[in-house]
PDB file of N, CA and C in Angstrom:
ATOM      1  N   UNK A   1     255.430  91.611 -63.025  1.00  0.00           N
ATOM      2  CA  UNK A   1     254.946  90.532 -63.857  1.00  0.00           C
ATOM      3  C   UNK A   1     256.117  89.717 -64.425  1.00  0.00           C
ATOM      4  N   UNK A   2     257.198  90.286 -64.888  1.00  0.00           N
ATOM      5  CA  UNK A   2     258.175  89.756 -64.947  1.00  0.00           C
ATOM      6  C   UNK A   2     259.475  89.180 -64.053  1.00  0.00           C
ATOM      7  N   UNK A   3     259.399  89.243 -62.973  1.00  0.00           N
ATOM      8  CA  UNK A   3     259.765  88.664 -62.356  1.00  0.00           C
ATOM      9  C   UNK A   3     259.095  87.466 -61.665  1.00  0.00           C
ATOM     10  N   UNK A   4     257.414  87.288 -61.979  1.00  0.00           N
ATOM     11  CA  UNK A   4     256.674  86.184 -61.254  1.00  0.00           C
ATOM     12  C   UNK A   4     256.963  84.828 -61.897  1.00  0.00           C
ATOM     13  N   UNK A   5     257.634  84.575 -62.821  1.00  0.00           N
ATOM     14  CA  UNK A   5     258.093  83.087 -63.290  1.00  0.00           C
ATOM     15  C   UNK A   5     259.394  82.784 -62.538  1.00  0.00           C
ATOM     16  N   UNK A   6     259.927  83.698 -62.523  1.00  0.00           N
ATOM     17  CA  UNK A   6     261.405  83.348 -61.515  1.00  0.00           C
ATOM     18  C   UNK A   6     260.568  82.921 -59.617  1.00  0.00           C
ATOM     19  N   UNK A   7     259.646  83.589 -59.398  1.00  0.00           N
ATOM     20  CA  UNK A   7     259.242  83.360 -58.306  1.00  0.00           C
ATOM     21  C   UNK A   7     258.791  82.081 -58.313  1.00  0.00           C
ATOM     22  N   UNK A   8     258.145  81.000 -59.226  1.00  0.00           N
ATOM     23  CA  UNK A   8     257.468  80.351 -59.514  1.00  0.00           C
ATOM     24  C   UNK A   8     258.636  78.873 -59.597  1.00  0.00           C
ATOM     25  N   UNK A   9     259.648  79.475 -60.356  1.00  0.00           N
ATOM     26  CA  UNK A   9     260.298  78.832 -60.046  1.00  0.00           C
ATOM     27  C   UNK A   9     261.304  78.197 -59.204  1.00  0.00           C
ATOM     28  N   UNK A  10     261.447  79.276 -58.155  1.00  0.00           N
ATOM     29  CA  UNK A  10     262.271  79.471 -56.891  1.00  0.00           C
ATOM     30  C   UNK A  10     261.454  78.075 -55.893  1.00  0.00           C
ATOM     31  N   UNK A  11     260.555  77.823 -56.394  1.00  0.00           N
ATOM     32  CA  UNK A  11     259.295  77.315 -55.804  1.00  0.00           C
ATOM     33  C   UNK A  11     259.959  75.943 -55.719  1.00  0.00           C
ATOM     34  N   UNK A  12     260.043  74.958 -57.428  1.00  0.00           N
ATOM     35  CA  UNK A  12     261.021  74.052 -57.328  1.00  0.00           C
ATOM     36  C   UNK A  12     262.163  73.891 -56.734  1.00  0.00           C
ATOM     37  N   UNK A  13     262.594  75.230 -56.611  1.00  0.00           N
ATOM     38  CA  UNK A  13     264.371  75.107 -56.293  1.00  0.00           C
ATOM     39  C   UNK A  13     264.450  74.862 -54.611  1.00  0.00           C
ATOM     40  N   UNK A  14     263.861  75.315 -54.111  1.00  0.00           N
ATOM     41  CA  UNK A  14     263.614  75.221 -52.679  1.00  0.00           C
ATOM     42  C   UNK A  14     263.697  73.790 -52.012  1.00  0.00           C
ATOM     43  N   UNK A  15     263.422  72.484 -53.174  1.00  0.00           N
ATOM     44  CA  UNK A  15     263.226  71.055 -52.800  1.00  0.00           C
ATOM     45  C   UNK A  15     262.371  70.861 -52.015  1.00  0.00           C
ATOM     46  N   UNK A  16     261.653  72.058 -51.069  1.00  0.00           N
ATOM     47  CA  UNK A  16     260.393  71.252 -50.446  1.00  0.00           C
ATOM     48  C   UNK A  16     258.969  70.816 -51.206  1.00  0.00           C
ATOM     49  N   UNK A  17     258.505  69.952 -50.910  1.00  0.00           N
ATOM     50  CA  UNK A  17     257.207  69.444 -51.980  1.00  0.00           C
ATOM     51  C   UNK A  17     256.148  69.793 -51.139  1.00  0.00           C
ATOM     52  N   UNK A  18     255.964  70.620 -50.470  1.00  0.00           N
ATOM     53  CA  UNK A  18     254.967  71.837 -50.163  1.00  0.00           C
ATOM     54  C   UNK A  18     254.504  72.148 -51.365  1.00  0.00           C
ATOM     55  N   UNK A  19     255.809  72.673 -51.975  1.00  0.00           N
ATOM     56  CA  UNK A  19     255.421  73.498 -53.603  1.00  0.00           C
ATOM     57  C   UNK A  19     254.673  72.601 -54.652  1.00  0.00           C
ATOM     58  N   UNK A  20     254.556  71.804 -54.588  1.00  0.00           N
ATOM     59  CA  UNK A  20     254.171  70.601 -55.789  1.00  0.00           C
ATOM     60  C   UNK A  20     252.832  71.474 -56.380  1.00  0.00           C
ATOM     61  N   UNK A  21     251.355  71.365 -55.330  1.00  0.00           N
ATOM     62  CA  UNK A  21     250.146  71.821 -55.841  1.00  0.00           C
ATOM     63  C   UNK A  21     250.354  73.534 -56.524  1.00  0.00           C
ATOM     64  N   UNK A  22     251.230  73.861 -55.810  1.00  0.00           N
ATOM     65  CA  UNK A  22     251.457  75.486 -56.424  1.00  0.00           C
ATOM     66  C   UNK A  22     252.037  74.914 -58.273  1.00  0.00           C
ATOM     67  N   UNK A  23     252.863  73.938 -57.879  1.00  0.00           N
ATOM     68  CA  UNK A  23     253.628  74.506 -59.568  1.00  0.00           C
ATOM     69  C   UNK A  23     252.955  73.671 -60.452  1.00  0.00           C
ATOM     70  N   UNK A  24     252.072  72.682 -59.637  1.00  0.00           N
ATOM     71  CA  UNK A  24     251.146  71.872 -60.658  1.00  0.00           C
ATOM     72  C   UNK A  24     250.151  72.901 -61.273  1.00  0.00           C
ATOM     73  N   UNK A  25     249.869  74.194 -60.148  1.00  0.00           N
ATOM     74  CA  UNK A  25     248.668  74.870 -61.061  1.00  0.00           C
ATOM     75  C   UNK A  25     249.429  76.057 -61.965  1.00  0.00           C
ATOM     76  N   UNK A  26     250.482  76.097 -61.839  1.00  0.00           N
ATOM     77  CA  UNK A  26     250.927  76.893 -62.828  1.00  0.00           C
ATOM     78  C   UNK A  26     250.929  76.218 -64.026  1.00  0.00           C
ATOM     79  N   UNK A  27     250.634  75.125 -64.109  1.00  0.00           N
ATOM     80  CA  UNK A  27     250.865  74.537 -65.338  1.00  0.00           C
ATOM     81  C   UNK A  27     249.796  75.145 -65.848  1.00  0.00           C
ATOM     82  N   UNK A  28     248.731  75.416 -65.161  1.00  0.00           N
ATOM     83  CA  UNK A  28     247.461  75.983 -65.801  1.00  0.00           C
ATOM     84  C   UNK A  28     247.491  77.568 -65.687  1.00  0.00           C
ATOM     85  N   UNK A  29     248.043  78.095 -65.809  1.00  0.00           N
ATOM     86  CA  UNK A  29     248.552  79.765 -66.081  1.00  0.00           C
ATOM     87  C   UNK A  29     247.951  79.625 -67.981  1.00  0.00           C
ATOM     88  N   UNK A  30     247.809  81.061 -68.120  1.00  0.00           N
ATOM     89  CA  UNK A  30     247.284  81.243 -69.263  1.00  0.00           C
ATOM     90  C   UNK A  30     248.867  82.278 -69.959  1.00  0.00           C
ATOM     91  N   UNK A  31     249.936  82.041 -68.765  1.00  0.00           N
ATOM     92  CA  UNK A  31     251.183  83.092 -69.213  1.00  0.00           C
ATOM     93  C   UNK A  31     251.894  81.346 -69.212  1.00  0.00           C
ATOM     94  N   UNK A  32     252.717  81.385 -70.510  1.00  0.00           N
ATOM     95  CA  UNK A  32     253.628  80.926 -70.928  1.00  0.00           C
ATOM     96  C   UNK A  32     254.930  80.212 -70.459  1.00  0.00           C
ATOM     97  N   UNK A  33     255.696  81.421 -69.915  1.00  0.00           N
ATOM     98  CA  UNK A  33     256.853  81.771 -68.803  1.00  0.00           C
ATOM     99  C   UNK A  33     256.801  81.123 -67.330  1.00  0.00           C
ATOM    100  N   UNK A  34     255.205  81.717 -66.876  1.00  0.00           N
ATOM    101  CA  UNK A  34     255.047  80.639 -65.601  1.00  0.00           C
ATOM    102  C   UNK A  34     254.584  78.923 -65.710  1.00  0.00           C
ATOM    103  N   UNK A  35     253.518  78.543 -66.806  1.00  0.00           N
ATOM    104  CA  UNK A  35     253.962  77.054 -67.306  1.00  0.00           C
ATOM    105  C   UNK A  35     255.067  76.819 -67.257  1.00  0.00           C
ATOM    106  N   UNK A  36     256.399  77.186 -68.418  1.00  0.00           N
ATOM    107  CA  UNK A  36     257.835  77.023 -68.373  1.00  0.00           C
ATOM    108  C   UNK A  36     258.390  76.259 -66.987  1.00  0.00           C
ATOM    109  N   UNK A  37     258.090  77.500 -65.920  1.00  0.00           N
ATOM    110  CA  UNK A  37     258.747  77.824 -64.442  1.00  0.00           C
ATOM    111  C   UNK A  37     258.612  76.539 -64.000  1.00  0.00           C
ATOM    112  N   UNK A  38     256.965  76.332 -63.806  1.00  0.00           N
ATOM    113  CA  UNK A  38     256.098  75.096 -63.172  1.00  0.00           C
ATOM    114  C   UNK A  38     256.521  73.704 -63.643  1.00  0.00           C
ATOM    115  N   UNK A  39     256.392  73.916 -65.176  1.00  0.00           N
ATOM    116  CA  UNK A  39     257.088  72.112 -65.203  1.00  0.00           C
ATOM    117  C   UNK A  39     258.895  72.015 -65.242  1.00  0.00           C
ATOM    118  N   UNK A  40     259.335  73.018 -65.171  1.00  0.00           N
ATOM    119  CA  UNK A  40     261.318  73.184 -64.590  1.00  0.00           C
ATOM    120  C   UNK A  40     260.799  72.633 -63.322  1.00  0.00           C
ATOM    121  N   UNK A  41     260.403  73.658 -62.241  1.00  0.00           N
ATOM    122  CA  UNK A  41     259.964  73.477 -60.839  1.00  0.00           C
ATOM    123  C   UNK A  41     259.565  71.793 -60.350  1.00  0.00           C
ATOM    124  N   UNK A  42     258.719  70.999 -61.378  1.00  0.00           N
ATOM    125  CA  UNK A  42     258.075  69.897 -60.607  1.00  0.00           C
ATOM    126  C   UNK A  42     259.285  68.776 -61.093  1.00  0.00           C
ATOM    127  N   UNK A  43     260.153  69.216 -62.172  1.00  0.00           N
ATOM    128  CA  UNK A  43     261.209  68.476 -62.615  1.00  0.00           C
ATOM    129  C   UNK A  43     262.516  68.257 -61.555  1.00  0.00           C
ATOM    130  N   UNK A  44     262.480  69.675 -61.462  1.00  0.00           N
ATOM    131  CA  UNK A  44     263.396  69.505 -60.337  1.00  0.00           C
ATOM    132  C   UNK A  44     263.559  68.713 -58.680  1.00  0.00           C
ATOM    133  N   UNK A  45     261.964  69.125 -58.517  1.00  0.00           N
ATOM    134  CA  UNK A  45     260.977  67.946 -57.723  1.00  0.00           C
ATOM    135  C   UNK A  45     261.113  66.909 -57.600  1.00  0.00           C
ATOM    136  N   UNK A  46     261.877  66.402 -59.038  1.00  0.00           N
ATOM    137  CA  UNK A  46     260.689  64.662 -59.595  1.00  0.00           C
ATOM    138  C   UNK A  46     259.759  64.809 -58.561  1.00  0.00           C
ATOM    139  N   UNK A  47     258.607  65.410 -59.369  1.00  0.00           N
ATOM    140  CA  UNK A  47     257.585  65.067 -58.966  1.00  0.00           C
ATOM    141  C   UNK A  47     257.261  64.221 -60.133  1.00  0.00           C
ATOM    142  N   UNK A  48     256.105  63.331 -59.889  1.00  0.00           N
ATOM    143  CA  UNK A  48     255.596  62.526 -61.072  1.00  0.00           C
ATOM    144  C   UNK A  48     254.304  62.861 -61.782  1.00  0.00           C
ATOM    145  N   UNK A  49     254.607  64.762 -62.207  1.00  0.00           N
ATOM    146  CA  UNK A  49     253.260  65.543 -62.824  1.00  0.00           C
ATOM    147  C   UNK A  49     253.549  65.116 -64.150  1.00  0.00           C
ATOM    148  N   UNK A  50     253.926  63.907 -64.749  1.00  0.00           N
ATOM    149  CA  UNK A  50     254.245  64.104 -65.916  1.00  0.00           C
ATOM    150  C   UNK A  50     252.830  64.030 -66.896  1.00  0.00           C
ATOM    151  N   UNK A  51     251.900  63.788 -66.545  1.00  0.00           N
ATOM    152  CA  UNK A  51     250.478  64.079 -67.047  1.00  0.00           C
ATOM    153  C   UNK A  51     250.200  65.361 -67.544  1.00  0.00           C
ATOM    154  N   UNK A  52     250.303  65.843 -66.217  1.00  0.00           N
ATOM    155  CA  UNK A  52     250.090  67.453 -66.640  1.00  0.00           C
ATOM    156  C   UNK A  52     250.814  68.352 -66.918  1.00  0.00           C
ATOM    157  N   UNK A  53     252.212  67.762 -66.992  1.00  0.00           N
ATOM    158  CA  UNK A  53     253.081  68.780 -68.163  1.00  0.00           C
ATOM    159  C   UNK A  53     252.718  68.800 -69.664  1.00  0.00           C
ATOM    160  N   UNK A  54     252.386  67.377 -69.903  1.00  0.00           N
ATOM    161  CA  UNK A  54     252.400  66.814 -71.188  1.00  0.00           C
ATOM    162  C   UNK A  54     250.874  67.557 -71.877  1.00  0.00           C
ATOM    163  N   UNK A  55     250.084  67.769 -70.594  1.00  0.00           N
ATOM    164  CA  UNK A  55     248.530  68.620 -70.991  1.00  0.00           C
ATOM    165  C   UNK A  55     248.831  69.656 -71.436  1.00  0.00           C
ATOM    166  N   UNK A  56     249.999  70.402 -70.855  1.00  0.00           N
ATOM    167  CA  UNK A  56     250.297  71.581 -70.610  1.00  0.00           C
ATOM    168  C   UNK A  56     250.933  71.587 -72.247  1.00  0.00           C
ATOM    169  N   UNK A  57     251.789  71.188 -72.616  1.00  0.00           N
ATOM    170  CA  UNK A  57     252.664  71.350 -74.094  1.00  0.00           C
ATOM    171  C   UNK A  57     250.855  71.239 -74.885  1.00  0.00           C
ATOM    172  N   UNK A  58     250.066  70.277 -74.770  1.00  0.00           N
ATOM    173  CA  UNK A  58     249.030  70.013 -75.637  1.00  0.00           C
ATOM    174  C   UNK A  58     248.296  71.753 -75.853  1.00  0.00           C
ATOM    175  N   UNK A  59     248.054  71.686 -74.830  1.00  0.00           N
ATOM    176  CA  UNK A  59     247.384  73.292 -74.883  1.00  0.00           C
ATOM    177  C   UNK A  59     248.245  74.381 -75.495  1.00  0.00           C
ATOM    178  N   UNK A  60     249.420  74.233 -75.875  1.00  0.00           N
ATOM    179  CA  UNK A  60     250.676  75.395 -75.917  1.00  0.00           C
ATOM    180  C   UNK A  60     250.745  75.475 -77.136  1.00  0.00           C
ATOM    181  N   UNK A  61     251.138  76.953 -77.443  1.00  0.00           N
ATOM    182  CA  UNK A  61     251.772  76.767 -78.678  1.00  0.00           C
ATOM    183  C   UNK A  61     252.759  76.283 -79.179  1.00  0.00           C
ATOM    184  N   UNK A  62     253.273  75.855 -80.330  1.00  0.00           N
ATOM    185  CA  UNK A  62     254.706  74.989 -80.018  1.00  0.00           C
ATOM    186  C   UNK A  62     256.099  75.733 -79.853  1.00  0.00           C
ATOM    187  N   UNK A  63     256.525  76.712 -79.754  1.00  0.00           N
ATOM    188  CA  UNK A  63     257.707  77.466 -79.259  1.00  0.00           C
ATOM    189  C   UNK A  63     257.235  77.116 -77.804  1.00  0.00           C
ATOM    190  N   UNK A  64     255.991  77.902 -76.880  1.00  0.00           N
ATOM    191  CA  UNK A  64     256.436  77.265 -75.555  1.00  0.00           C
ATOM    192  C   UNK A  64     256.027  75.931 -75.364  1.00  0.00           C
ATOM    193  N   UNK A  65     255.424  74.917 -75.559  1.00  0.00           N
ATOM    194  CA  UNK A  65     255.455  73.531 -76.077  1.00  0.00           C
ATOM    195  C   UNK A  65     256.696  72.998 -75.646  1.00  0.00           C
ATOM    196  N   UNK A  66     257.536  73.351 -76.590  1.00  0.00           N
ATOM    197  CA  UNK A  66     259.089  72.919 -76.837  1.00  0.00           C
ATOM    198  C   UNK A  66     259.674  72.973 -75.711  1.00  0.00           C
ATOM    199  N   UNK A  67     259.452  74.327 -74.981  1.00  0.00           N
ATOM    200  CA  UNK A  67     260.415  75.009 -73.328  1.00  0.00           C
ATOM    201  C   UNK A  67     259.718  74.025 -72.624  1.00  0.00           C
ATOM    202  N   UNK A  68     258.312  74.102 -72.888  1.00  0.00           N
ATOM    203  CA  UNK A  68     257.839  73.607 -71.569  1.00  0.00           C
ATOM    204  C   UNK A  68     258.001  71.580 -71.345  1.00  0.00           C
ATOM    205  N   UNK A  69     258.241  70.807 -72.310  1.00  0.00           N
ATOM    206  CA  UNK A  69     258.387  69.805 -72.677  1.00  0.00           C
ATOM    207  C   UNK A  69     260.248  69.932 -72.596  1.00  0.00           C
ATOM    208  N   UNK A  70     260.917  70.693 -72.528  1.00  0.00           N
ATOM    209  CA  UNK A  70     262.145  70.486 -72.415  1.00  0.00           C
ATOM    210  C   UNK A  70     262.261  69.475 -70.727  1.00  0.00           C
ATOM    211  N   UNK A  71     261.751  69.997 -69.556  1.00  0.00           N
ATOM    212  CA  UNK A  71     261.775  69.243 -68.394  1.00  0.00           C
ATOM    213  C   UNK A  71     261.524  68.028 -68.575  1.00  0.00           C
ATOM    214  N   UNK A  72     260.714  67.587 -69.246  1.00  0.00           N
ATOM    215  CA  UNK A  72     260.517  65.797 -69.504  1.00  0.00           C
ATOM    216  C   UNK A  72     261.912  64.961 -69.417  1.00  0.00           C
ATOM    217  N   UNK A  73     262.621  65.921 -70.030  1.00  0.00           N
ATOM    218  CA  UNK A  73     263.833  64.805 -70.339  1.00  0.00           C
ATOM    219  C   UNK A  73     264.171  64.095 -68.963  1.00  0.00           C
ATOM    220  N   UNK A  74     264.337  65.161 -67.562  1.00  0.00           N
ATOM    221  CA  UNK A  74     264.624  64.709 -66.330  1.00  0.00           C
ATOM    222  C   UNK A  74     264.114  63.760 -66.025  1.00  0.00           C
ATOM    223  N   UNK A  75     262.926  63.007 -66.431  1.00  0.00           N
ATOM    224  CA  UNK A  75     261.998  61.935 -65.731  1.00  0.00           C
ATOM    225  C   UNK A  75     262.108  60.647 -67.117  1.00  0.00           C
ATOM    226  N   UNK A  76     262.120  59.659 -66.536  1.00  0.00           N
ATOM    227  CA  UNK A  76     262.538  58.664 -66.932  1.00  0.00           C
ATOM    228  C   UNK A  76     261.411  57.604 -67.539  1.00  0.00           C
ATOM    229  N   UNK A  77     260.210  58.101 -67.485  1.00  0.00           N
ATOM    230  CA  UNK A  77     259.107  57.319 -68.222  1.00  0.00           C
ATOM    231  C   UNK A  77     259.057  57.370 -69.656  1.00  0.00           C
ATOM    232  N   UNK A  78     258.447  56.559 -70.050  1.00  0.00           N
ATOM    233  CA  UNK A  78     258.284  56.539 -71.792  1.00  0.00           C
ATOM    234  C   UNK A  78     257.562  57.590 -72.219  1.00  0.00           C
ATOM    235  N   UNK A  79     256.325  57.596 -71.211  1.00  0.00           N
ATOM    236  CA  UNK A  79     255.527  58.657 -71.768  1.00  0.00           C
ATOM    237  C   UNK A  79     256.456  60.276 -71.688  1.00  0.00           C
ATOM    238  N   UNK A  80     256.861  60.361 -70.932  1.00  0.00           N
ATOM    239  CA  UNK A  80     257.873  61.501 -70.747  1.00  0.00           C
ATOM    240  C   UNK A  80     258.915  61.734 -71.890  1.00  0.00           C
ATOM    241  N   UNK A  81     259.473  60.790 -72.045  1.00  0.00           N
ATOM    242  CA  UNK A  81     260.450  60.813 -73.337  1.00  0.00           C
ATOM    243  C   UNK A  81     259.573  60.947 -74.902  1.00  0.00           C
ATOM    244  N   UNK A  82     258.686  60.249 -74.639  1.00  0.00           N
ATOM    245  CA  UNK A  82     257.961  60.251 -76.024  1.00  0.00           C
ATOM    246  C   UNK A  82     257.068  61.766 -76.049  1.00  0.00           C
ATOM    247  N   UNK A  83     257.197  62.179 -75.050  1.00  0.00           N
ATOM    248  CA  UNK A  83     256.694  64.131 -75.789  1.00  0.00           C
ATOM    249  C   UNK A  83     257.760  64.959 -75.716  1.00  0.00           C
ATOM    250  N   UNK A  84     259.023  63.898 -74.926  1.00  0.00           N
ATOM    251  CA  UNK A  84     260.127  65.069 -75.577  1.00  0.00           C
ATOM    252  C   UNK A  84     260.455  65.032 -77.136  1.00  0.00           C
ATOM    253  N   UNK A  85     260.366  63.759 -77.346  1.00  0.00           N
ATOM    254  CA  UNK A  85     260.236  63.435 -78.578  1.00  0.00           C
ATOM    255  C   UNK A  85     259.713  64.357 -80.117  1.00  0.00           C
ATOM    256  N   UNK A  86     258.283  63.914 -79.180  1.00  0.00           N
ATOM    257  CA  UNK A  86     257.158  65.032 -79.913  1.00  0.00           C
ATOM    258  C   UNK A  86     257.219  66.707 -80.321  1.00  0.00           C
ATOM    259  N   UNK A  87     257.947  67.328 -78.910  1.00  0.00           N
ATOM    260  CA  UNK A  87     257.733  68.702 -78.888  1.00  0.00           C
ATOM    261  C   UNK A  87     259.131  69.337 -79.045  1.00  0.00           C
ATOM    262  N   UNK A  88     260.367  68.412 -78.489  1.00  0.00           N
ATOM    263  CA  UNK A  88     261.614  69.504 -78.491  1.00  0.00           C
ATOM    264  C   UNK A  88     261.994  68.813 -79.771  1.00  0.00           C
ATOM    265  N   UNK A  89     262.675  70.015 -80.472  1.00  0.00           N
ATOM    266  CA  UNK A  89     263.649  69.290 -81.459  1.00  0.00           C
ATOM    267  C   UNK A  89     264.764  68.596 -81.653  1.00  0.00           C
ATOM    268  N   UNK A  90     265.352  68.141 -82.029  1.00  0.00           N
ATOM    269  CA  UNK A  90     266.262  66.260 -82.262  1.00  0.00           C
ATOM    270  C   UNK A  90     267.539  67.004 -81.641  1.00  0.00           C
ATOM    271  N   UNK A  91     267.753  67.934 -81.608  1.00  0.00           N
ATOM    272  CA  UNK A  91     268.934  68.810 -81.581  1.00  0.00           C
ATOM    273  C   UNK A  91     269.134  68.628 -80.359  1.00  0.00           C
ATOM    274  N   UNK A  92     267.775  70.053 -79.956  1.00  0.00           N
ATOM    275  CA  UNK A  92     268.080  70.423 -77.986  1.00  0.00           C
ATOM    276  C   UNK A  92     267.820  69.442 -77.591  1.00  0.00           C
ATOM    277  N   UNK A  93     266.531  68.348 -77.452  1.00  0.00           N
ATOM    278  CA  UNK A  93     266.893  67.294 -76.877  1.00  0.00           C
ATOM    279  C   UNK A  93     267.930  65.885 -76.404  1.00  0.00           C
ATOM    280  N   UNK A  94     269.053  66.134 -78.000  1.00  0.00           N
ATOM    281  CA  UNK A  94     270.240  65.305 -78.103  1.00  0.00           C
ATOM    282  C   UNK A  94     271.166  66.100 -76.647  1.00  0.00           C
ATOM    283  N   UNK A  95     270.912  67.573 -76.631  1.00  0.00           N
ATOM    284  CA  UNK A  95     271.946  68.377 -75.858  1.00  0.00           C
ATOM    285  C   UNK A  95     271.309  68.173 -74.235  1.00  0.00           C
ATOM    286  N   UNK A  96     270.311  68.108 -74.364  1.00  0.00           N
ATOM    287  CA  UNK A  96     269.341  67.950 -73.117  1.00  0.00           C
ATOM    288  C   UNK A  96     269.755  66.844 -72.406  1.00  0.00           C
ATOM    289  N   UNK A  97     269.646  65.499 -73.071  1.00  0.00           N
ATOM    290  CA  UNK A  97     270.006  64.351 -72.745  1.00  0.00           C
ATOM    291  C   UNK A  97     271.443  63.901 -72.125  1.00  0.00           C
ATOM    292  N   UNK A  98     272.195  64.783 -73.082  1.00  0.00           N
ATOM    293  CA  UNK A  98     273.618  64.052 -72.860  1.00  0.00           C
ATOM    294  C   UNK A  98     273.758  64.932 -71.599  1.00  0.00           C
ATOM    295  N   UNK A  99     273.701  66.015 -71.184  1.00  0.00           N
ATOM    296  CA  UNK A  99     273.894  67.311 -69.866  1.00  0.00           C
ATOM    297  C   UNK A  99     272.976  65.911 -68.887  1.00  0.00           C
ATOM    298  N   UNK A 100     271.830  65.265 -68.761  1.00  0.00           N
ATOM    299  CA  UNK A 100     271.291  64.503 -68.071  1.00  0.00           C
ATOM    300  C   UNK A 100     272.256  63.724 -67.364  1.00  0.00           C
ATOM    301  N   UNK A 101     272.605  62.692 -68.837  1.00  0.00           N
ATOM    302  CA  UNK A 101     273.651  61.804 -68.425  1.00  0.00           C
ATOM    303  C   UNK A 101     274.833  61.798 -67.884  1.00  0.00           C
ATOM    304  N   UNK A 102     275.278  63.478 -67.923  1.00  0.00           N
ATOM    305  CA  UNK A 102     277.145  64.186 -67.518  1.00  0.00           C
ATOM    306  C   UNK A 102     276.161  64.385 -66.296  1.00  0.00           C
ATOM    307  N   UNK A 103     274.711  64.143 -65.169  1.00  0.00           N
ATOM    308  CA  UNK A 103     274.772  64.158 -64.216  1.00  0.00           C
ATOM    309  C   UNK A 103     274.242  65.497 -63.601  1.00  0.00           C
ATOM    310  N   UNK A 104     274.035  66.479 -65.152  1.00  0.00           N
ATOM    311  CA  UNK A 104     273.500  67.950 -64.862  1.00  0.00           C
ATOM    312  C   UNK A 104     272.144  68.100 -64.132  1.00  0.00           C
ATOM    313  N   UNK A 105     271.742  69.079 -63.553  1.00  0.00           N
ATOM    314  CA  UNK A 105     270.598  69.511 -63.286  1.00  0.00           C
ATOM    315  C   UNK A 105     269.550  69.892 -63.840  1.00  0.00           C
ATOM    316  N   UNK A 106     268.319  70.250 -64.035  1.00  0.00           N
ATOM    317  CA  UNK A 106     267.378  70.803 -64.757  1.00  0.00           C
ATOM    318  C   UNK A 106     268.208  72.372 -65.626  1.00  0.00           C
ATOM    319  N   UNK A 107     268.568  72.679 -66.588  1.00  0.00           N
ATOM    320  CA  UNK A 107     268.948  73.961 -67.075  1.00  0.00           C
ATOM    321  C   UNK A 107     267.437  74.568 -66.099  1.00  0.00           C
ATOM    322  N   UNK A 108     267.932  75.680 -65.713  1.00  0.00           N
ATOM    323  CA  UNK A 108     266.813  77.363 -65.916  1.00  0.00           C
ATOM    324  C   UNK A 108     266.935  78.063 -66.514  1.00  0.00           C
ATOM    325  N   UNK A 109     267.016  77.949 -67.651  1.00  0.00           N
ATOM    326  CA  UNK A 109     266.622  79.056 -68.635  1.00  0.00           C
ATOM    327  C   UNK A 109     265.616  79.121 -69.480  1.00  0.00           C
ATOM    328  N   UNK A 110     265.462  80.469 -69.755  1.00  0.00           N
ATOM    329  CA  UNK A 110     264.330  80.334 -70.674  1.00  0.00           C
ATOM    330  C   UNK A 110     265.211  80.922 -71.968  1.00  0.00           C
TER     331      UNK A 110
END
């Protein structure tokens, strides 16, 4: 069980968009960790699930909220920025952003 979010996320890392419908339905996992995985995964993608990440923080509590809304930063829409806004704090998102702009990758961590 603990290793199935790393699987989940291996999913993104792979770059094929085969994976897209898989990590879109993890967004709908009732485990935490695999949401997390799923919107890292579709970030890494750019895929353009930014709908249903943003469903996904709505339904969440806000500690995973926060993780799971951390991927937004990668995607470049308003609506995307405005629930990073919402859900991560002024801090990690300042740190989030600038790692964007130095050209970084999606962090994986939880």
């Amino acid at each position: 069980m603990y290793m199935f979010p790393a699987w989940v996320l291996a999913l993104g890392l792979t770059g094929d968009s085969r994976a897209i419908p898989l990590l879109q339905q993890a967004l709908s996992s009732p485990n935490h960790m695999i949401q997390i995985a799923g919107a890292k995964g579709l970030a890494e993608l750019q895929d353009n699930s930014i709908p249903l990440i943003i469903d996904a923080c709505r339904r969440s509590p806000a500690e995973a909220a926060s993780l799971i809304a951390q991927s937004l930063v990668y995607f470049d829409g308003a609506d995307a920025q405005n629930a990073v806004d919402k859900y991560v704090s002024k801090g990690t998102a300042k740190v989030l952003r600038e790692a964007k702009a130095r050209g970084q990758r999606t962090p994986f961590t939880y």
